[in-house]
N, C-alpha and C. Protein backbone atom coordinates (compact mmCIF):
# COMPACT_ATOMS: atom_id res chain seq x y z
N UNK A 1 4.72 10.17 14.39
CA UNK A 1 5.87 10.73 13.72
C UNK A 1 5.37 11.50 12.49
N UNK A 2 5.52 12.59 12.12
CA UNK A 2 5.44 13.52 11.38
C UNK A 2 5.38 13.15 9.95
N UNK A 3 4.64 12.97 8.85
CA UNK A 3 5.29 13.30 7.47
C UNK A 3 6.26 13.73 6.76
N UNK A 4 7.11 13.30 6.41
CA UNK A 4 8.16 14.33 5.24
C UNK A 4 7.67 14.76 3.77
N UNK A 5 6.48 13.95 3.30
CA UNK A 5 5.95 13.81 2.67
C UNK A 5 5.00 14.84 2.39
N UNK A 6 4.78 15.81 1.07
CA UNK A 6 3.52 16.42 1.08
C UNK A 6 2.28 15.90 1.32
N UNK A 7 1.02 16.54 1.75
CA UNK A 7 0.23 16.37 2.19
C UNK A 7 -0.91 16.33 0.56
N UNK A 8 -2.02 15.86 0.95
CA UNK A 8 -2.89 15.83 -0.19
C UNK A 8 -3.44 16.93 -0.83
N UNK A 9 -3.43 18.30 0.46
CA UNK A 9 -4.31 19.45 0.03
C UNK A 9 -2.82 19.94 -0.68
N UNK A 10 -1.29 19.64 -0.51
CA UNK A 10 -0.63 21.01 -0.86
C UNK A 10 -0.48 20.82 -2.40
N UNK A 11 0.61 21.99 -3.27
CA UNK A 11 0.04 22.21 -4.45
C UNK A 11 1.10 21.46 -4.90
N UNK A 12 2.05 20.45 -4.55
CA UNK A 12 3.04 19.71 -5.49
C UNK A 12 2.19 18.78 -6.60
N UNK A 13 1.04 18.34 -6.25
CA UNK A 13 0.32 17.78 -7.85
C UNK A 13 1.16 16.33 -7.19
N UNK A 14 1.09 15.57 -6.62
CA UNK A 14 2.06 13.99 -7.04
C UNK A 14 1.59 13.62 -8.07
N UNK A 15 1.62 12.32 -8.43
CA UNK A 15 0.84 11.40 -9.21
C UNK A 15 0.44 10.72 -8.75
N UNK A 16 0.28 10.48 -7.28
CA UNK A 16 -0.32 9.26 -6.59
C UNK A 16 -0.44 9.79 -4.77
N UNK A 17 -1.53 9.72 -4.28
CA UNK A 17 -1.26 10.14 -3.05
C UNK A 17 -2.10 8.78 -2.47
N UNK A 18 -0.89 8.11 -1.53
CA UNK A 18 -1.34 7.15 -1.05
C UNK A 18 -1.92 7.39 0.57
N UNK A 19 -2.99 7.53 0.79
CA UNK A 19 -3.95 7.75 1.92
C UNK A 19 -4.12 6.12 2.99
N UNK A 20 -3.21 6.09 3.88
CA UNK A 20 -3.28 5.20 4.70
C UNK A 20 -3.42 5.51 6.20
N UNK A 21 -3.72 4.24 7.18
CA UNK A 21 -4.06 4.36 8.45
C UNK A 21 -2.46 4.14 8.99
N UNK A 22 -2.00 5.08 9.28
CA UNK A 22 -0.68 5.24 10.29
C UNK A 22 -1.00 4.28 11.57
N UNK A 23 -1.85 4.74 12.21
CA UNK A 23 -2.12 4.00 13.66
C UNK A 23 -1.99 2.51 13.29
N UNK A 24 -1.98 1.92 12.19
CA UNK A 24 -2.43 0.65 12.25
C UNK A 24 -0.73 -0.08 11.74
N UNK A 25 -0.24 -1.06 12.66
CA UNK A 25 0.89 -1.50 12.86
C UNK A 25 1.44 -2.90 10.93
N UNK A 26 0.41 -3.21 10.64
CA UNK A 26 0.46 -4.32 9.33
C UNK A 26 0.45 -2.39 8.53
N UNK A 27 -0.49 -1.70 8.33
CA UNK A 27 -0.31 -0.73 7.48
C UNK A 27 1.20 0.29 7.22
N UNK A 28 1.70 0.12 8.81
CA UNK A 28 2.99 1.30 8.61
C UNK A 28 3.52 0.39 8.09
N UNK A 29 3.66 -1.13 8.02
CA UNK A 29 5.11 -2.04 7.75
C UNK A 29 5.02 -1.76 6.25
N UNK A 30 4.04 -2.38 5.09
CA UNK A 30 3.51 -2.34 3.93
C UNK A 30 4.05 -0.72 3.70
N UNK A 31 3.49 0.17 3.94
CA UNK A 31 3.64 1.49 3.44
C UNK A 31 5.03 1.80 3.52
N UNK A 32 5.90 1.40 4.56
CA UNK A 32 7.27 1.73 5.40
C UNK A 32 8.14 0.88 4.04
N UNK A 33 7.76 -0.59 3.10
CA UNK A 33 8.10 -0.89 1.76
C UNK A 33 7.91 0.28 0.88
N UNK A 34 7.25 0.39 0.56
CA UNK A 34 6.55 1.50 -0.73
C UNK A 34 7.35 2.39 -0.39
N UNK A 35 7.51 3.44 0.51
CA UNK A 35 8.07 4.74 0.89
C UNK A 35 9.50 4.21 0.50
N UNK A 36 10.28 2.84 0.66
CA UNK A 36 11.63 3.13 -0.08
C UNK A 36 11.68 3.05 -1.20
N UNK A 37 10.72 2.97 -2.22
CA UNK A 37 11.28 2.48 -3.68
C UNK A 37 10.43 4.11 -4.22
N UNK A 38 11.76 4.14 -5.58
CA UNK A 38 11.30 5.45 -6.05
C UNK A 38 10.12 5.15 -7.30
N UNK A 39 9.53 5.76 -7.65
CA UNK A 39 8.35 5.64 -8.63
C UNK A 39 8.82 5.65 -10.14
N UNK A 40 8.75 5.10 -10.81
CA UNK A 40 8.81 4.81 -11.91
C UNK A 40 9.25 5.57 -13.29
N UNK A 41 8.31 6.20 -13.09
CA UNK A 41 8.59 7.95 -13.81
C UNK A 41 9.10 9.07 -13.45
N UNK A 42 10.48 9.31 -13.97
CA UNK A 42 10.67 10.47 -12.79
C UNK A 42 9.81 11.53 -12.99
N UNK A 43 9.78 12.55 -12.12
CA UNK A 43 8.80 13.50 -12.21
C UNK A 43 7.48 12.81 -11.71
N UNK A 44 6.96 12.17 -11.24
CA UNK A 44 6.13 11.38 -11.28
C UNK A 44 5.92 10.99 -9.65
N UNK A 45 5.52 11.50 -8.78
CA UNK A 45 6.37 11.44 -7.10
C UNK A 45 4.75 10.37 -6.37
N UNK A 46 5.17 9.73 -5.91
CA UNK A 46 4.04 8.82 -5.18
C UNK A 46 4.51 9.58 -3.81
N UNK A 47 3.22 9.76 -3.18
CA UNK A 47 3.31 11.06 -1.86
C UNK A 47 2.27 10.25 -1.10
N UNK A 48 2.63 10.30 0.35
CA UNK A 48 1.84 9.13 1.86
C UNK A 48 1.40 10.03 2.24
N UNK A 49 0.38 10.10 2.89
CA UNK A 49 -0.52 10.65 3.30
C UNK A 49 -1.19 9.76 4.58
N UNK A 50 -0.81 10.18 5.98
CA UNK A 50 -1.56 9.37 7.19
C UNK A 50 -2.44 9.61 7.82
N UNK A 51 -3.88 9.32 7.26
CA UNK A 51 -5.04 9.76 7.40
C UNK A 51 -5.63 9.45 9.10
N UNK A 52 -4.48 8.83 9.87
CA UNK A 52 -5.12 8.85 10.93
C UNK A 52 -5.07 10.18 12.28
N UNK A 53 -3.82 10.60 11.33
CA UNK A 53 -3.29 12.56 11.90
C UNK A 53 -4.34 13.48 11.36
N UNK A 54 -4.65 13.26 13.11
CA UNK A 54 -6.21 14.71 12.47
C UNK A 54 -5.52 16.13 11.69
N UNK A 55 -4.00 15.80 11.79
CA UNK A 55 -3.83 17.28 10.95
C UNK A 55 -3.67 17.05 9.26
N UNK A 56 -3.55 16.14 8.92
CA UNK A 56 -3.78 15.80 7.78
C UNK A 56 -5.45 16.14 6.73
N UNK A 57 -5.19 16.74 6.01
CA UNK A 57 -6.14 17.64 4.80
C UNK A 57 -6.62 16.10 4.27
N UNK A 58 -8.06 16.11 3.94
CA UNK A 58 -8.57 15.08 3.87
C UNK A 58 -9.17 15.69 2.19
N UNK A 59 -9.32 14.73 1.51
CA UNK A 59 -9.94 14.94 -0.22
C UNK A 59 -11.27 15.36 0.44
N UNK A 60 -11.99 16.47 -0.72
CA UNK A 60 -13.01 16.63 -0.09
C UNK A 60 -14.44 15.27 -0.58
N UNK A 61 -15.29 15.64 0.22
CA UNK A 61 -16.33 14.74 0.06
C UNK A 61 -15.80 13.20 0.73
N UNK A 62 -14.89 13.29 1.80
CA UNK A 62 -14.37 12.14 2.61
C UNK A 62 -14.29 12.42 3.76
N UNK A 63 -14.59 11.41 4.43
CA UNK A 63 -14.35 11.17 5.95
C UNK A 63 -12.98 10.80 6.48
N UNK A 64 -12.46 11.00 7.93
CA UNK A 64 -11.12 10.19 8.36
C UNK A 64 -12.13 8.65 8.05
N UNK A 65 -12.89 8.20 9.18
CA UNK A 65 -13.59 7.21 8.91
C UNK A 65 -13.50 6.43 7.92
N UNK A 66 -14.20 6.75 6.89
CA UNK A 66 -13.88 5.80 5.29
C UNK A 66 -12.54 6.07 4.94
N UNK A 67 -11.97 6.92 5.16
CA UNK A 67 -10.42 6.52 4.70
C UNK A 67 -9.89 5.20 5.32
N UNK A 68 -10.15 5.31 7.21
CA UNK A 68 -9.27 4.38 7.66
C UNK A 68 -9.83 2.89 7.40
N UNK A 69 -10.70 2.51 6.83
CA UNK A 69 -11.70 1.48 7.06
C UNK A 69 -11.03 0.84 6.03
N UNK A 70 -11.04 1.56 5.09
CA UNK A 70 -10.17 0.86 3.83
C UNK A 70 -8.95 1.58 3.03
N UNK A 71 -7.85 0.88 2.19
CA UNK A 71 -6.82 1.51 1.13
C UNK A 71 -7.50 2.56 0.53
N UNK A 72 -6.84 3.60 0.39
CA UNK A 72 -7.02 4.55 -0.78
C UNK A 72 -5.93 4.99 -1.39
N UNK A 73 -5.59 5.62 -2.60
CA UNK A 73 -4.78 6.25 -3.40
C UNK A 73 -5.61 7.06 -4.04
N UNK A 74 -5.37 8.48 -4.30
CA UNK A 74 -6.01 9.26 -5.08
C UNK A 74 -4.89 10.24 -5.97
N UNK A 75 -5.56 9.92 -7.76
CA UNK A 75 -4.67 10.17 -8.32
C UNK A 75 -4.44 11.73 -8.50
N UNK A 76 -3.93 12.12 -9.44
CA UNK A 76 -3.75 13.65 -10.01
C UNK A 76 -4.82 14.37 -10.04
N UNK A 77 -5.11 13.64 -10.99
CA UNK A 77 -6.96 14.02 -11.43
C UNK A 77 -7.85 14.31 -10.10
N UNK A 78 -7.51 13.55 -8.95
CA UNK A 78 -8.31 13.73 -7.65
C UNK A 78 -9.57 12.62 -7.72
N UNK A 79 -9.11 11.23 -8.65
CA UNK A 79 -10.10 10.47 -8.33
C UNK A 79 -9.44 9.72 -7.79
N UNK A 80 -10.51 8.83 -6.79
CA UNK A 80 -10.05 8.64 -5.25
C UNK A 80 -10.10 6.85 -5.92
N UNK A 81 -9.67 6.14 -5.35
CA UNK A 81 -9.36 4.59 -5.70
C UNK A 81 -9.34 3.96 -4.17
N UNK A 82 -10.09 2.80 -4.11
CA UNK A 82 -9.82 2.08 -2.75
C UNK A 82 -9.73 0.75 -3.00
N UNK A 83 -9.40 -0.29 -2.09
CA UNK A 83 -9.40 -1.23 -2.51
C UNK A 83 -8.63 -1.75 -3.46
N UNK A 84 -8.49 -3.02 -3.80
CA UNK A 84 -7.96 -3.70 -4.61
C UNK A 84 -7.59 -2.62 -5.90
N UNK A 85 -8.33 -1.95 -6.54
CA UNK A 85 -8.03 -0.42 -7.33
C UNK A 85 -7.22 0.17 -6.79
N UNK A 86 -6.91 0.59 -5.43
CA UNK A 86 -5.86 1.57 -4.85
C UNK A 86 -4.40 0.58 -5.31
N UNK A 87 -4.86 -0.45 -4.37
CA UNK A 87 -3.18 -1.56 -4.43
C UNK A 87 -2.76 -1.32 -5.84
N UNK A 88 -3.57 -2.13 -7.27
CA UNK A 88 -3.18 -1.72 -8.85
C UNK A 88 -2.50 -0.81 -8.97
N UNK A 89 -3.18 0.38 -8.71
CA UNK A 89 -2.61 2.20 -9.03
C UNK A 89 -1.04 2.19 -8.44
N UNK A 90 -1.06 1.89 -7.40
CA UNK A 90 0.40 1.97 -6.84
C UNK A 90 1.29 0.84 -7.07
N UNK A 91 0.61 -0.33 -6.43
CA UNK A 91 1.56 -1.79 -7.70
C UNK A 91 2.03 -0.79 -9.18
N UNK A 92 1.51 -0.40 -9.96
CA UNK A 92 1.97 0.00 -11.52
C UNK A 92 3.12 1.49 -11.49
N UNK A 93 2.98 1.66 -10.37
CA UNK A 93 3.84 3.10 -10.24
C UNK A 93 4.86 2.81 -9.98
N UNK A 94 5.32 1.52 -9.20
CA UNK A 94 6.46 1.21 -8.29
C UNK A 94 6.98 0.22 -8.84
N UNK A 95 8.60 0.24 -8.97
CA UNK A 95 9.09 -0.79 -9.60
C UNK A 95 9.39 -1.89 -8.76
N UNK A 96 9.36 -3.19 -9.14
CA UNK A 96 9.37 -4.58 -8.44
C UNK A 96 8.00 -4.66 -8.51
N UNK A 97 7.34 -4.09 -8.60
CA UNK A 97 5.65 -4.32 -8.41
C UNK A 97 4.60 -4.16 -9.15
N UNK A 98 5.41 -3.74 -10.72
CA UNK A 98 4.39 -3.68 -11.75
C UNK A 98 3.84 -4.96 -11.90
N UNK A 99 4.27 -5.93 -12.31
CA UNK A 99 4.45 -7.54 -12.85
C UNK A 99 3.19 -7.53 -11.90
N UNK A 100 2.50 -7.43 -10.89
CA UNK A 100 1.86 -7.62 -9.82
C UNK A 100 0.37 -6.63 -10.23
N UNK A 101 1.17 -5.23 -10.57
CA UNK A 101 -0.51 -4.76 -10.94
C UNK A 101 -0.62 -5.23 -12.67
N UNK A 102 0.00 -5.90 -13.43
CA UNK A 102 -0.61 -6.11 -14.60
C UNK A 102 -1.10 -7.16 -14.50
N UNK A 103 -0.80 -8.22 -13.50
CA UNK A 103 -1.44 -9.92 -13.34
C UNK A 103 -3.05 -9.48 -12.83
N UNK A 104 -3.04 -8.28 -11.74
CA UNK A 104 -4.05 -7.69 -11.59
C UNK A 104 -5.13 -7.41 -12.47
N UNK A 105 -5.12 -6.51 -13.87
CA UNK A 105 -5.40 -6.51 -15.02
C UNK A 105 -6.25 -7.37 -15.76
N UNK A 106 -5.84 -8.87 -15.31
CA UNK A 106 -5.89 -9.98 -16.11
C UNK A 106 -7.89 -10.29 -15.70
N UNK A 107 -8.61 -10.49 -16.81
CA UNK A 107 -10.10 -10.78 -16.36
C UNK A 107 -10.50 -11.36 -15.17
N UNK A 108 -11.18 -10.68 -14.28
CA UNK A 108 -11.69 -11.41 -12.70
C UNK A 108 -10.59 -11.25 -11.83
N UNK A 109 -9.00 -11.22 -12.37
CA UNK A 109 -8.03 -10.69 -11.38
C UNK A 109 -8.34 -9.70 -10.15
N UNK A 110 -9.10 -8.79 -10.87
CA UNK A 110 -9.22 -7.26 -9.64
C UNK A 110 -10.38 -7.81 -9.20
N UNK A 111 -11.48 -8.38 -9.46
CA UNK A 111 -12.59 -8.78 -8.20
C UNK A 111 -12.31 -9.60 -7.64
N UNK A 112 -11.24 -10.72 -7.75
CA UNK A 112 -10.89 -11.58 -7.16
C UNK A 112 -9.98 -11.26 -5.65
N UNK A 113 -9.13 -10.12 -6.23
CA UNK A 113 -8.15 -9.28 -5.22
C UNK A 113 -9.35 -8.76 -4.13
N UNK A 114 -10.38 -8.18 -4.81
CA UNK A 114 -11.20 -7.65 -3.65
C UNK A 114 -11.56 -8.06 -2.98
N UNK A 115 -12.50 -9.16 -3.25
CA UNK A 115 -13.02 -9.90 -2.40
C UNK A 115 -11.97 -10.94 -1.48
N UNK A 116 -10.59 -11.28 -1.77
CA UNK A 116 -9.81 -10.90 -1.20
C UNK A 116 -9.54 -10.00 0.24
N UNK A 117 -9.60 -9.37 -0.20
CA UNK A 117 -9.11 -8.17 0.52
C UNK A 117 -10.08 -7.76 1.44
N UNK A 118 -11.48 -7.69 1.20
CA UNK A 118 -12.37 -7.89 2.32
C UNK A 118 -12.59 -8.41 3.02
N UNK A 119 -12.39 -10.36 3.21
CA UNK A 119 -11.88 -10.90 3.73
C UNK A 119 -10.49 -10.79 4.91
N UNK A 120 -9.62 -9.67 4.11
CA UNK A 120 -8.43 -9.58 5.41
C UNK A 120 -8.86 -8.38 5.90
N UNK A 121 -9.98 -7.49 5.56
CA UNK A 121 -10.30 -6.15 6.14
C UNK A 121 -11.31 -7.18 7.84
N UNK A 122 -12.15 -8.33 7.19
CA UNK A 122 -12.54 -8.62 8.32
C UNK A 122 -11.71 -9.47 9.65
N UNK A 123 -10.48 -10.18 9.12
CA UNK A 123 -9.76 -10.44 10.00
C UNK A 123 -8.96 -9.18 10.68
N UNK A 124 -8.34 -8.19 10.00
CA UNK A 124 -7.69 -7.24 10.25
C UNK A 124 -7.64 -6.43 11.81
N UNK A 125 -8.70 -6.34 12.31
CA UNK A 125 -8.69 -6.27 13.72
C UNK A 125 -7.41 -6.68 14.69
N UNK A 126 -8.20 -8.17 14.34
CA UNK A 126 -7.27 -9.26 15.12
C UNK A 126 -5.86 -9.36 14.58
N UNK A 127 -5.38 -9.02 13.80
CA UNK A 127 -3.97 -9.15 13.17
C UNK A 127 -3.47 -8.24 13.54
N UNK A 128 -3.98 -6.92 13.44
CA UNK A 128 -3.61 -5.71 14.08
C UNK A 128 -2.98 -5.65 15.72
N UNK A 129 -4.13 -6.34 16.64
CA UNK A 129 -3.76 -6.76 17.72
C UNK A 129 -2.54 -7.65 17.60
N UNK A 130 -2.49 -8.89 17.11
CA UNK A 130 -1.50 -9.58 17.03
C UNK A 130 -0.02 -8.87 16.77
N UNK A 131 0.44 -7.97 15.80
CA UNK A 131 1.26 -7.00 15.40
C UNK A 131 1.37 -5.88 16.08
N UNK A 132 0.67 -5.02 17.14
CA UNK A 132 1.01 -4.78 17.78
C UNK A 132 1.39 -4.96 19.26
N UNK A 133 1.28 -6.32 19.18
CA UNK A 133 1.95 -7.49 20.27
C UNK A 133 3.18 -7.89 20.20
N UNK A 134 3.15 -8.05 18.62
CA UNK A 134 4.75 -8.31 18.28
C UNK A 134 5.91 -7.14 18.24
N UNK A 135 5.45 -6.04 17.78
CA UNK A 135 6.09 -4.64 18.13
C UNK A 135 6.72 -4.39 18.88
N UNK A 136 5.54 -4.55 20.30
CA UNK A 136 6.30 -4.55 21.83
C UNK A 136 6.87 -5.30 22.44
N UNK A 137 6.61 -6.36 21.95
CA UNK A 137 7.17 -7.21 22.28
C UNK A 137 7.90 -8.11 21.28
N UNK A 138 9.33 -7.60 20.92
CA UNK A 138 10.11 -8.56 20.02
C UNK A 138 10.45 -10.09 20.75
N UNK A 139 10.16 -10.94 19.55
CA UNK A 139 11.17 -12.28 19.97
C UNK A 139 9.94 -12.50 21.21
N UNK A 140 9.03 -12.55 21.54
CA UNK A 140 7.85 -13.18 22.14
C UNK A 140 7.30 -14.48 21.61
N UNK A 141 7.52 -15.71 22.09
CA UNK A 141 6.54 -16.59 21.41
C UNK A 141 5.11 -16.41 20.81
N UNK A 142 4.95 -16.95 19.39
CA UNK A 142 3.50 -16.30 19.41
C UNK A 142 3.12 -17.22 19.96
N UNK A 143 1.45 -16.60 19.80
CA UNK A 143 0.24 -17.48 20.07
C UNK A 143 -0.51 -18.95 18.99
């Protein structure tokens, strides 16, 4: 399904371009949150970006590859954030979800998130499978 959303190369400037894997069924749900809440600042536009649409303009000095492998957000400035850093950047933009990137903030908070988070990058496969089991199949007993 298409973007409504500007793309990363065009010239609207967001303040946040969130670079995610579309194909991946846990990623559209998470992102499919974010995309309803408005950003914080007006003027201030948080813009999706689905790096798994080869027609999608990629930041330069990036791969589809390392995009899809992990989160990214890349800000105004055009510095690129992944990881536990990406989640912060956009946690603080979005309301209901600041409280979340400032606990972030807090000493060892953000390496803690990461390593975290690498952890569900290595289950993620399998969850993926699992979720798109559940997709097609609503109201299926799980496993």
């Amino acid at each position: 399904m298409p973007s409504t959303t500007p793309h990363p190369a065009e010239p609207a400037s967001p303040a946040l371009t969130v670079l995610y894997d579309g194909a991946c069924p846990l990623c559209r749900r998470e992102i499919g949150v974010y995309q309803g809440l408005q950003p914080l600042q007006p003027g201030a536009p948080v813009c999706f970006a689905d790096v798994s649409d080869a027609a999608v303009p990629l930041p330069p000095g990036t791969t589809r590859a390392q995009l899809l492998a992990r989160f990214h957000v890349r800000g105004r400035d055009g510095e690129l954030l992944s990881g536990a850093q990406a989640f912060l950047a956009l946690w603080a933009a979005l309301p209901g979800w600041r409280w979340l990137a400032w606990a972030g903030r807090a000493p060892g908070a953000a390496w803690l998130m990461e390593r975290a988070y690498r952890l569900f990058l290595r289950g993620r496969p399998r969850l993926q499978r699992w979720a798109l089991k559940m997709e097609r199949h609503p109201g299926a007993p799980h496993d």
